[in-house]
C-alpha atoms as a PDB file:
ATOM      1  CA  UNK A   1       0.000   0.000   0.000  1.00  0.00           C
ATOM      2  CA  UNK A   2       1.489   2.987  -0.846  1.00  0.00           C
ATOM      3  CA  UNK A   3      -0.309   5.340   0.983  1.00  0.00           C
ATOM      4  CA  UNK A   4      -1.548   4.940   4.655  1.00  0.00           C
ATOM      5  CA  UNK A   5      -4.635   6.309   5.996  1.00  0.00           C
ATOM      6  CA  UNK A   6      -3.415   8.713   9.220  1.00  0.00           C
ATOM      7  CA  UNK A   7      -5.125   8.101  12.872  1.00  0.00           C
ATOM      8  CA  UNK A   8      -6.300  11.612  13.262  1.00  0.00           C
ATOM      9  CA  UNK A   9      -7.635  11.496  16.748  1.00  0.00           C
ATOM     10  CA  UNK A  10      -4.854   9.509  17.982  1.00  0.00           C
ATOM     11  CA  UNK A  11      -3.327  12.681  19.917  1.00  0.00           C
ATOM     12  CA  UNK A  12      -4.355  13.458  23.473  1.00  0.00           C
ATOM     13  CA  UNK A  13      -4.187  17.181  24.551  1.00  0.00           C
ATOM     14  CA  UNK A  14      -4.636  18.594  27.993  1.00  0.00           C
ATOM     15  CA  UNK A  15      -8.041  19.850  28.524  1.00  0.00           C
ATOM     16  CA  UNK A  16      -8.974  21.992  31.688  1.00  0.00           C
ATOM     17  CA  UNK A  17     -12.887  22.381  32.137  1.00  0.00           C
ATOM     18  CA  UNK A  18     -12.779  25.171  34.403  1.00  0.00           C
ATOM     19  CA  UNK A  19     -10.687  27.296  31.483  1.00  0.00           C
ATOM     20  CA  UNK A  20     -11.346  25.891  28.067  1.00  0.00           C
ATOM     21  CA  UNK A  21     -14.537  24.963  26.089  1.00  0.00           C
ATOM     22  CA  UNK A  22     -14.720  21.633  23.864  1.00  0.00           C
ATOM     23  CA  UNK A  23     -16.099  23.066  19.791  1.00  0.00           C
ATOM     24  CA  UNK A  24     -16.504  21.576  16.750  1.00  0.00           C
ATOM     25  CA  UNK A  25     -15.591  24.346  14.431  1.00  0.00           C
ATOM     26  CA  UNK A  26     -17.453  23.412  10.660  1.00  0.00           C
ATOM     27  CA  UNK A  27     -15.909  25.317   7.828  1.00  0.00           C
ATOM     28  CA  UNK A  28     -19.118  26.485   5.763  1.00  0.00           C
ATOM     29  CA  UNK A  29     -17.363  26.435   1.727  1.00  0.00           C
ATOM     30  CA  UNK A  30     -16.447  22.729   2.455  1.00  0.00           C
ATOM     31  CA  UNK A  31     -18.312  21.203   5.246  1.00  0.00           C
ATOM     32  CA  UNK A  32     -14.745  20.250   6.960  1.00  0.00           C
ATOM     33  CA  UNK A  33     -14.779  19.614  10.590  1.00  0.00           C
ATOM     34  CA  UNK A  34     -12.125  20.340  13.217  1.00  0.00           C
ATOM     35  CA  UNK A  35     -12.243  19.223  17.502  1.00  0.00           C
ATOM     36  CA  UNK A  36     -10.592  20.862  19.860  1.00  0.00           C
ATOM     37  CA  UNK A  37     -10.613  23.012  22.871  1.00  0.00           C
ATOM     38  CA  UNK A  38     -11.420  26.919  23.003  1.00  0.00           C
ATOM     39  CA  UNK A  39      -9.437  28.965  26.082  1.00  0.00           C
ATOM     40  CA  UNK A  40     -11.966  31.135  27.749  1.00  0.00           C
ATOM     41  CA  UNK A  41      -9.852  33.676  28.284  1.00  0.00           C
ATOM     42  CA  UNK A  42      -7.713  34.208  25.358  1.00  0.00           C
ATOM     43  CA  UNK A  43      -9.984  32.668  22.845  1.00  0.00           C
ATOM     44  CA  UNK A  44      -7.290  30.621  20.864  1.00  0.00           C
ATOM     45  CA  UNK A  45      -8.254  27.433  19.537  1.00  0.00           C
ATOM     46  CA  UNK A  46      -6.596  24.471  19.974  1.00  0.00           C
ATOM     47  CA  UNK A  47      -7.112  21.452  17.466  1.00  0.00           C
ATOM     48  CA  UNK A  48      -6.977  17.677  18.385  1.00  0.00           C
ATOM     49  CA  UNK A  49      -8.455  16.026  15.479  1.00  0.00           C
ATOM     50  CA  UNK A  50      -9.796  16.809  11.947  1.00  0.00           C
ATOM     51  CA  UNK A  51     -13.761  14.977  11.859  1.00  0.00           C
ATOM     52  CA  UNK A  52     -14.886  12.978   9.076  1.00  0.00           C
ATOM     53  CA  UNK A  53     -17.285  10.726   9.792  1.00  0.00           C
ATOM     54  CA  UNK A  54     -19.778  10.703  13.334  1.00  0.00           C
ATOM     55  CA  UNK A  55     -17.852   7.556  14.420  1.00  0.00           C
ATOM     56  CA  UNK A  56     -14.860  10.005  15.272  1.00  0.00           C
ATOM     57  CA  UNK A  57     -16.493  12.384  16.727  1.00  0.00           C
ATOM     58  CA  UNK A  58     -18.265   9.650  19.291  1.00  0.00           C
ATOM     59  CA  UNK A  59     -14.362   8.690  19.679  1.00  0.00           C
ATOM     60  CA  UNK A  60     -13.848  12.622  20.686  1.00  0.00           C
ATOM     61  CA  UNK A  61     -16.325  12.408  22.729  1.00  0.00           C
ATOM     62  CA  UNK A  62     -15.430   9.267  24.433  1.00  0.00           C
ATOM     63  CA  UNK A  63     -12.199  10.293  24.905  1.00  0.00           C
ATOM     64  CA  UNK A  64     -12.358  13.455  26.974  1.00  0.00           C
ATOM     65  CA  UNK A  65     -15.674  12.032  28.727  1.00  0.00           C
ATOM     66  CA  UNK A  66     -17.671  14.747  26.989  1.00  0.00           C
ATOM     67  CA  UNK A  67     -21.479  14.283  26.332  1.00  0.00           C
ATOM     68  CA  UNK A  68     -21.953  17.665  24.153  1.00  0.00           C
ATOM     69  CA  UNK A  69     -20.051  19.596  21.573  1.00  0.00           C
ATOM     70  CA  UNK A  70     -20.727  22.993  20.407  1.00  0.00           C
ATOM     71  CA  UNK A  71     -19.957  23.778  16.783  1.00  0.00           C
ATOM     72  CA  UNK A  72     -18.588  27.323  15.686  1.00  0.00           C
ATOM     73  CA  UNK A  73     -18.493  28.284  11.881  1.00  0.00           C
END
């Protein structure tokens, strides 16, 4: 096989409820999907995984124990 498909949501990332939101930010020209964590404060985003089907964003979800997701276009 000569190319591999890539884990995307393999990375863990430090997430701190008290300062940082969990969003789902959805590009409107081309439907992409990105998770990660929002800072409260500062209002940077920081991605964890790009989302392509709903079985990765369960595995989001599993993963940092969250049962909702916002999503931010």
């Amino acid at each position: 096989m000569l190319f591999k498909k890539k884990d995307t949501c393999r990375k863990t990332v430090e997430y701190d409820p008290e300062t940082q939101i969990p969003i789902l930010r959805c590009s409107i020209c081309n439907g992409e999907q990105v998770a990660g964590f929002k800072d409260l404060r500062s209002g940077s985003f920081t991605e964890v995984c790009l989302i392509r089907d709903s079985k990765e964003l369960d595995e989001f979800k599993l993963t940092y124990g969250l049962s909702d997701i916002t999503k931010e276009y």
